[in-house]
C-alpha atoms as a PDB file:
ATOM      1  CA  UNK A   1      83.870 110.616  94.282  1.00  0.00           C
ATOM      2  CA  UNK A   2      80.815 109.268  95.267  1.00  0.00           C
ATOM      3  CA  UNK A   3      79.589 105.363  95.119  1.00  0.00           C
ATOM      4  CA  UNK A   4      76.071 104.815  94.105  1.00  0.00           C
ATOM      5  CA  UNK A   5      76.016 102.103  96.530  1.00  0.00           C
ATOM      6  CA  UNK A   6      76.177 104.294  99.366  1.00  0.00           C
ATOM      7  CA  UNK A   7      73.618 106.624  98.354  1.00  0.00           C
ATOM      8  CA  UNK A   8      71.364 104.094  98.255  1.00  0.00           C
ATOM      9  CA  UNK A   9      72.353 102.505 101.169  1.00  0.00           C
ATOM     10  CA  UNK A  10      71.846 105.906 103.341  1.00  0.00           C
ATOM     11  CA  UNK A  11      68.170 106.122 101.597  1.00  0.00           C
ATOM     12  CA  UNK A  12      67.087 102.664 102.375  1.00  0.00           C
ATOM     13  CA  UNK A  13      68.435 102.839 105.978  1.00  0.00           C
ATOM     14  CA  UNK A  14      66.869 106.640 106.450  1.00  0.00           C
ATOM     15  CA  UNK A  15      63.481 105.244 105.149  1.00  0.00           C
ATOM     16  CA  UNK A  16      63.338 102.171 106.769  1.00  0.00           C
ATOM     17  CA  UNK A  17      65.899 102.157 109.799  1.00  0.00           C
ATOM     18  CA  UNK A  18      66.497  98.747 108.990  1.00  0.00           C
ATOM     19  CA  UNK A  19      69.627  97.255 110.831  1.00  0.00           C
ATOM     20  CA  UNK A  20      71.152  95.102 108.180  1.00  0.00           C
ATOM     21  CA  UNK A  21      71.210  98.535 106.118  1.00  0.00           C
ATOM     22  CA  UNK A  22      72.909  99.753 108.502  1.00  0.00           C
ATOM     23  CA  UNK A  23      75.353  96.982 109.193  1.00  0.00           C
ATOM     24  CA  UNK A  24      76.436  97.805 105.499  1.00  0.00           C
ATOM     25  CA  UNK A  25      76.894 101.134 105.445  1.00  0.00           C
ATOM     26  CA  UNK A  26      79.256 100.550 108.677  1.00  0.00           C
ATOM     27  CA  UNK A  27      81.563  97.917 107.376  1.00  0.00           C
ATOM     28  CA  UNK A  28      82.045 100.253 104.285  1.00  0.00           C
ATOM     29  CA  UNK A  29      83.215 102.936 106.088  1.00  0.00           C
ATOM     30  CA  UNK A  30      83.931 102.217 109.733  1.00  0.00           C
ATOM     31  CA  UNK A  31      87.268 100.423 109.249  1.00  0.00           C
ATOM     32  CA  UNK A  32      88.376 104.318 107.093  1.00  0.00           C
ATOM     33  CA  UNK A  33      87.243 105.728 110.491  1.00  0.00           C
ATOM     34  CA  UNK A  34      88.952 104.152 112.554  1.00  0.00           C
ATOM     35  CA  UNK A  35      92.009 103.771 110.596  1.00  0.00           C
ATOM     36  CA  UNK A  36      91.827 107.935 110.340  1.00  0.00           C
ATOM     37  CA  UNK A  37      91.285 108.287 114.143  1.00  0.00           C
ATOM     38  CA  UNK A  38      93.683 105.889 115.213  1.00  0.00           C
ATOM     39  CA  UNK A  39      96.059 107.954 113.201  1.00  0.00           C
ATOM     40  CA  UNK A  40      94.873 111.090 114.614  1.00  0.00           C
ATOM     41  CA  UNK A  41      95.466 109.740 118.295  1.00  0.00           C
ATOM     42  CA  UNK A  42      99.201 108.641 117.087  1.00  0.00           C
ATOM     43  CA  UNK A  43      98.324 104.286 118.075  1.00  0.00           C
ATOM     44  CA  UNK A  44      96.278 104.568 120.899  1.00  0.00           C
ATOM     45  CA  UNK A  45      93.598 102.420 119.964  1.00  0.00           C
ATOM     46  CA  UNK A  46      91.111 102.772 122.956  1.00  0.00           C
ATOM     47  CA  UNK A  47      91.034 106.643 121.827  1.00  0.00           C
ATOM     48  CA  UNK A  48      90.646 105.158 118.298  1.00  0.00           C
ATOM     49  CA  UNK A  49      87.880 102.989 118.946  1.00  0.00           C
ATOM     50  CA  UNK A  50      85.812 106.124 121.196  1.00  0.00           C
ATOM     51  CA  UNK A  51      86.067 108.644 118.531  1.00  0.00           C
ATOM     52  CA  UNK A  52      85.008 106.276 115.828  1.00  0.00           C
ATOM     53  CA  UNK A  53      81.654 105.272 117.727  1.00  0.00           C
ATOM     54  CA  UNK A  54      81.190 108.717 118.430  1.00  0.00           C
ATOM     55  CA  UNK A  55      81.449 110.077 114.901  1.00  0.00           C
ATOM     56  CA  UNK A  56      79.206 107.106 114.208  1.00  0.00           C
ATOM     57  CA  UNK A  57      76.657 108.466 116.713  1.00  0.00           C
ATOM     58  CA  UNK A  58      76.585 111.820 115.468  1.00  0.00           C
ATOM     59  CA  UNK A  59      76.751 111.303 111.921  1.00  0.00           C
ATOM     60  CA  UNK A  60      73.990 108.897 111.879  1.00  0.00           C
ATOM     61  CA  UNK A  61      71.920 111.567 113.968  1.00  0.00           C
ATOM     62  CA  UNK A  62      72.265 113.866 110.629  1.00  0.00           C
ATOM     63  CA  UNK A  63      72.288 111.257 108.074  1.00  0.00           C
ATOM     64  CA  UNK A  64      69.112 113.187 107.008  1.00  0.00           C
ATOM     65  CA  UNK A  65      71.062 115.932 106.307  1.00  0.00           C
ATOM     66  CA  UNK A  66      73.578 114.697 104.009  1.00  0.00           C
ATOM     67  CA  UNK A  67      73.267 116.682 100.593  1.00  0.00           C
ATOM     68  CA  UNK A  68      76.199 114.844  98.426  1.00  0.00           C
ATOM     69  CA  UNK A  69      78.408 117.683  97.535  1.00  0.00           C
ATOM     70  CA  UNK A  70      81.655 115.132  99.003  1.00  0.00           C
ATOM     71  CA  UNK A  71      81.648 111.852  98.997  1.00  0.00           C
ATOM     72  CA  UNK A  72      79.950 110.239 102.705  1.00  0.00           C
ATOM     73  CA  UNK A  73      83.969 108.553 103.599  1.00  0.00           C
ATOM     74  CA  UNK A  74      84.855 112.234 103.428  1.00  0.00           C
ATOM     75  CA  UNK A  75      82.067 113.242 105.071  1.00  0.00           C
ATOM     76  CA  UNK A  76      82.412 110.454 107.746  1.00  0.00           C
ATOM     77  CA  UNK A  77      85.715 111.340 108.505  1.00  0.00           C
ATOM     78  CA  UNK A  78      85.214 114.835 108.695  1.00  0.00           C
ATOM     79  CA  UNK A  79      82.785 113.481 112.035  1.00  0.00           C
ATOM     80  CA  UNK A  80      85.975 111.541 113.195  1.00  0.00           C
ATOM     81  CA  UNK A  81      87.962 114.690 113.258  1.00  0.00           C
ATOM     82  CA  UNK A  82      85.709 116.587 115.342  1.00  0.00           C
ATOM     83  CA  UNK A  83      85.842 114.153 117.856  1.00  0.00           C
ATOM     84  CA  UNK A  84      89.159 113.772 117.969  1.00  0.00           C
ATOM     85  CA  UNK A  85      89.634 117.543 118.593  1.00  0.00           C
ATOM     86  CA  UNK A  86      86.359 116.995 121.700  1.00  0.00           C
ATOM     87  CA  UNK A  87      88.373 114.367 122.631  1.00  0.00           C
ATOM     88  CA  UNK A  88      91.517 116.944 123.361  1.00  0.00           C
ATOM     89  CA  UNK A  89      89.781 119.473 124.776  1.00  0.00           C
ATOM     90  CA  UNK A  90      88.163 117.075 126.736  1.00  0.00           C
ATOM     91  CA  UNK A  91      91.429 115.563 127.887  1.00  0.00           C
ATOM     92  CA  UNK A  92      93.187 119.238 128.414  1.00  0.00           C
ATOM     93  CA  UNK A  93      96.196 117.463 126.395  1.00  0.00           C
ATOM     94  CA  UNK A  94      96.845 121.554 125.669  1.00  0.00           C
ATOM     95  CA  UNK A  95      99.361 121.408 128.529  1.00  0.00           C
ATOM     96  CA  UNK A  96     101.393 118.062 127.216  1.00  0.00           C
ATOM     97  CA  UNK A  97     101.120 118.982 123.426  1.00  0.00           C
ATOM     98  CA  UNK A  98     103.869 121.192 121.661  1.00  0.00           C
ATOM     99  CA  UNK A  99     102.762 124.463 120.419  1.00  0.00           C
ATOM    100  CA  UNK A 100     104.300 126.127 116.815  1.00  0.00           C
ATOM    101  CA  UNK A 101     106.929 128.373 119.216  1.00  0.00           C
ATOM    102  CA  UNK A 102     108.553 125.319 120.242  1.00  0.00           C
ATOM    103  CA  UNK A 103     111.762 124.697 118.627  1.00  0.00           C
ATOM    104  CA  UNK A 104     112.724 121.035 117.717  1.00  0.00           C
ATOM    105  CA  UNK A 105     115.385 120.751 120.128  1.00  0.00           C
ATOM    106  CA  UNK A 106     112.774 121.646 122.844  1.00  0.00           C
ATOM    107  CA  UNK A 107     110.988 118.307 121.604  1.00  0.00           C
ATOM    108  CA  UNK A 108     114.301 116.529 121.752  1.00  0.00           C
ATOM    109  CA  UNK A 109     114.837 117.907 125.016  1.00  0.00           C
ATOM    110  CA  UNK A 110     111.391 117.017 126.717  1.00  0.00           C
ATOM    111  CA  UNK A 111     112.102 113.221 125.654  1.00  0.00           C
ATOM    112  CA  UNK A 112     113.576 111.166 128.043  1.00  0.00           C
ATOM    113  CA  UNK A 113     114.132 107.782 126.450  1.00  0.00           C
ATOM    114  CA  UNK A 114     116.788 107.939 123.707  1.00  0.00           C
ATOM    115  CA  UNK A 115     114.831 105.424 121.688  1.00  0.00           C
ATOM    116  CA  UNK A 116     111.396 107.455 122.047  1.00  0.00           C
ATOM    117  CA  UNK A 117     113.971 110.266 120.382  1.00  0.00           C
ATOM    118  CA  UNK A 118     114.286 108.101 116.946  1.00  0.00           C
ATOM    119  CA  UNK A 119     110.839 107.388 117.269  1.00  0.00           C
ATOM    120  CA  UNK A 120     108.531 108.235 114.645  1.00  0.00           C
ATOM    121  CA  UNK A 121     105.711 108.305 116.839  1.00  0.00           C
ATOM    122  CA  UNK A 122     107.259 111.049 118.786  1.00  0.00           C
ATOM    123  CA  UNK A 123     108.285 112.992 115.677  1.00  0.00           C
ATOM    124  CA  UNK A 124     104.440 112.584 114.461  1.00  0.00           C
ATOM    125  CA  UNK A 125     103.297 113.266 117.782  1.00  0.00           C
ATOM    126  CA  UNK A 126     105.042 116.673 118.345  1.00  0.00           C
ATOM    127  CA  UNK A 127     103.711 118.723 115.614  1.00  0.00           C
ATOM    128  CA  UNK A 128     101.034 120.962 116.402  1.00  0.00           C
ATOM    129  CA  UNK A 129      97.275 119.314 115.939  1.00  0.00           C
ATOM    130  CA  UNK A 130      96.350 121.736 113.252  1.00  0.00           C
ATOM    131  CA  UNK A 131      99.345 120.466 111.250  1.00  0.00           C
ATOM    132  CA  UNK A 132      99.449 116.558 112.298  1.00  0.00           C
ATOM    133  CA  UNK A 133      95.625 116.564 111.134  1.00  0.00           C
ATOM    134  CA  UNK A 134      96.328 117.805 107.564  1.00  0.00           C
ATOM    135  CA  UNK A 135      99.884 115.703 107.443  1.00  0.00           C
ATOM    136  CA  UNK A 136      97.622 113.054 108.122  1.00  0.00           C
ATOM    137  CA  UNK A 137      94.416 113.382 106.132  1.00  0.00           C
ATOM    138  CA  UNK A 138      96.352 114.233 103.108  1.00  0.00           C
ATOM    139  CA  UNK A 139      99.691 111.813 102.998  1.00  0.00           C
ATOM    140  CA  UNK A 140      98.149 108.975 104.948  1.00  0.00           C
ATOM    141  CA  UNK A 141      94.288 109.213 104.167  1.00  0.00           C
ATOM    142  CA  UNK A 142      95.247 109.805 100.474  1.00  0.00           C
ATOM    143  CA  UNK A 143      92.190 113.118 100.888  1.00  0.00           C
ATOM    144  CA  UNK A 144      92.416 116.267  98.309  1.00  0.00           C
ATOM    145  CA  UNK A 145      93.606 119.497  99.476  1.00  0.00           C
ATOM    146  CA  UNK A 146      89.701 120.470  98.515  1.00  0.00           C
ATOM    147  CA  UNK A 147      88.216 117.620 100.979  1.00  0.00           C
ATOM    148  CA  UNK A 148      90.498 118.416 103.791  1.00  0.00           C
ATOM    149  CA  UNK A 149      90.082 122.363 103.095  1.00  0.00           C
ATOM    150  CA  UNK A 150      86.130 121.292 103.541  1.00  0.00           C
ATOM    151  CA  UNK A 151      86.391 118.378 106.226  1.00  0.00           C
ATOM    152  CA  UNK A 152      88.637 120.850 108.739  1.00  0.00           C
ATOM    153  CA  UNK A 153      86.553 124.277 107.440  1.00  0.00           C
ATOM    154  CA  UNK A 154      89.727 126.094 106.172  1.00  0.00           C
ATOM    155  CA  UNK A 155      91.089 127.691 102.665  1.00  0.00           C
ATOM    156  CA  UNK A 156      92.401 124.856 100.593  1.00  0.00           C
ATOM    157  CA  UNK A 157      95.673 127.093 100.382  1.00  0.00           C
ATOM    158  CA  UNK A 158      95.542 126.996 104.638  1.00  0.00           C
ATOM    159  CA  UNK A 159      95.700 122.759 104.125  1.00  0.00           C
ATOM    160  CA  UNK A 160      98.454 123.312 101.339  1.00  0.00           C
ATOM    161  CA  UNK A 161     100.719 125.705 103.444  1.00  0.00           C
ATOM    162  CA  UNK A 162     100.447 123.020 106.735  1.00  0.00           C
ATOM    163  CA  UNK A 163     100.759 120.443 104.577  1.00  0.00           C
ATOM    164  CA  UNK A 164     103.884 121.806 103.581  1.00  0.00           C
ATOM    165  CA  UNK A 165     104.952 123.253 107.301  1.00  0.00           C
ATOM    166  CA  UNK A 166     104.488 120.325 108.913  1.00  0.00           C
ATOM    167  CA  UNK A 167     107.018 117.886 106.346  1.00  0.00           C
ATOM    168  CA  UNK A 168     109.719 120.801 107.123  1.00  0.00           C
ATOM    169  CA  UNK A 169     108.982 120.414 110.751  1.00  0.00           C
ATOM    170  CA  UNK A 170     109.479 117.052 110.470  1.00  0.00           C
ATOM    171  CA  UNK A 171     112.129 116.970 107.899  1.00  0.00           C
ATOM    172  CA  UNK A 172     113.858 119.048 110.424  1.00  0.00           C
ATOM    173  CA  UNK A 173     113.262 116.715 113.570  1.00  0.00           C
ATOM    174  CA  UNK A 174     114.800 113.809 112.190  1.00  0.00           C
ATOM    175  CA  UNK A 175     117.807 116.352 110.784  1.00  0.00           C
ATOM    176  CA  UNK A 176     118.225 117.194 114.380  1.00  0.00           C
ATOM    177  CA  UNK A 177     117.675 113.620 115.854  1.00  0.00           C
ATOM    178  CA  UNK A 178     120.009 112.124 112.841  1.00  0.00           C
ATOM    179  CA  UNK A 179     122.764 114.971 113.725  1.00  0.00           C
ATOM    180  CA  UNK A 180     122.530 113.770 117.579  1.00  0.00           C
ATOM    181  CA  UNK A 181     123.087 110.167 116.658  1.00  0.00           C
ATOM    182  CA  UNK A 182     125.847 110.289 114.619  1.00  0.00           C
END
C-alpha cells in the first residue's frame, strides 16, 4: 500500500534536491533496509550497513523513475536485495554456501562446534539464497507473495513453492539436529 507521504516526499526531493527532504524519506525507510539486509546477511552487520547505503545509492539514482505500481518500502527493498546478491558474487561465497543437492546431514556434518549445530543462525544460514531470500522477505519482512514475486522477478507461485521448500528444509534440520541431541 502506498503512503501519500512518501509520494510527496520523493516529488519535493526530485524537484528540489533539498537535503532535509531527503533526510525524511531515509529515516522512513532506511531502518526497513537495513533490518531486511541484515537479515539477508544472517547478523553480520558491517554487510548490513554496505548493502543498505548501496541500495540507497542506486535507488536514489532512479528515484525519477519510480512509477507507483508497489509501494517505495517494497520498492526499496527490492534495491537491498540486489545488493545483497552483488555482494555474494562479489565475495565468491558460492564455494562456502550449501547448494539444494546437499542433504541436511551434510550441513550437520560441515559444522564443527556442537553449539553452532543448534544454532538457528546456522539452520537459516544453510538454505540455499534463492530460498533464505523468500523465507525471509515473506515470514520476517511480513511482504506478499505478489511483492516478493515482483521484488526478486519470479512467478508468485515460484515465491509460494520456496516459501514452502525452504520451512521443510528447515523443519527437517532441526528434526535431524533434535534427533542427534536426544
Amino acid at each position: 500500500m502506498q503512503h501519500p507521504i512518501d509520494r510527496l516526499l520523493v516529488e519535493t526531493w526530485l524537484l528540489s534536491r533539498d537535503e532535509a527532504t531527503f533526510r525524511l524519506l531515509y529515516r522512513r525507510h532506511a531502518a526497513a533496509m537495513w533490518w531486511l539486509a541484515l537479515r539477508l546477511t544472517g547478523g553480520d552487520e558491517i554487510a548490513a550497513e554496505e548493502i543498505t547505503q548501496n541500495a540507497w545509492l542506486r535507488a536514489v539514482e532512479r528515484l525519477h523513475l519510480f512509477r507507483w505500481n508497489a509501494a517505495l518500502r517494497t520498492w526499496l527493498c527490492g534495491f537491498v536485495v540486489f545488493c545483497r546478491r552483488e555482494q555474494i558474487r562479489r565475495e565468491n561465497f558460492d564455494n562456502q554456501r550449501f547448494t539444494k543437492s546437499e542433504d541436511i546431514s551434510a550441513i550437520s556434518e560441515k559444522s564443527t562446534e556442537p553449539a553452532r549445530r543448534m544454532d538457528l543462525q546456522a539452520a537459516f544460514m544453510s538454505l540455499p539464497e534463492t530460498l533464505r531470500e523468500v523465507l525471509t522477505l515473506h515470514d520476517l519482512e511480513g511482504f506478499k507473495h505478489s511483492e516478493i514475486a515482483e521484488l526478486l522477478g519470479i512467478a508468485e507461485g515460484t515465491s509460494k513453492s520456496r516459501l514452502s521448500e525452504a520451512r521443510r528444509t528447515f523443519r527437517t534440520f532441526f528434526e535431524k539436529i533434535g534427533a542427534w541431541l536426544f
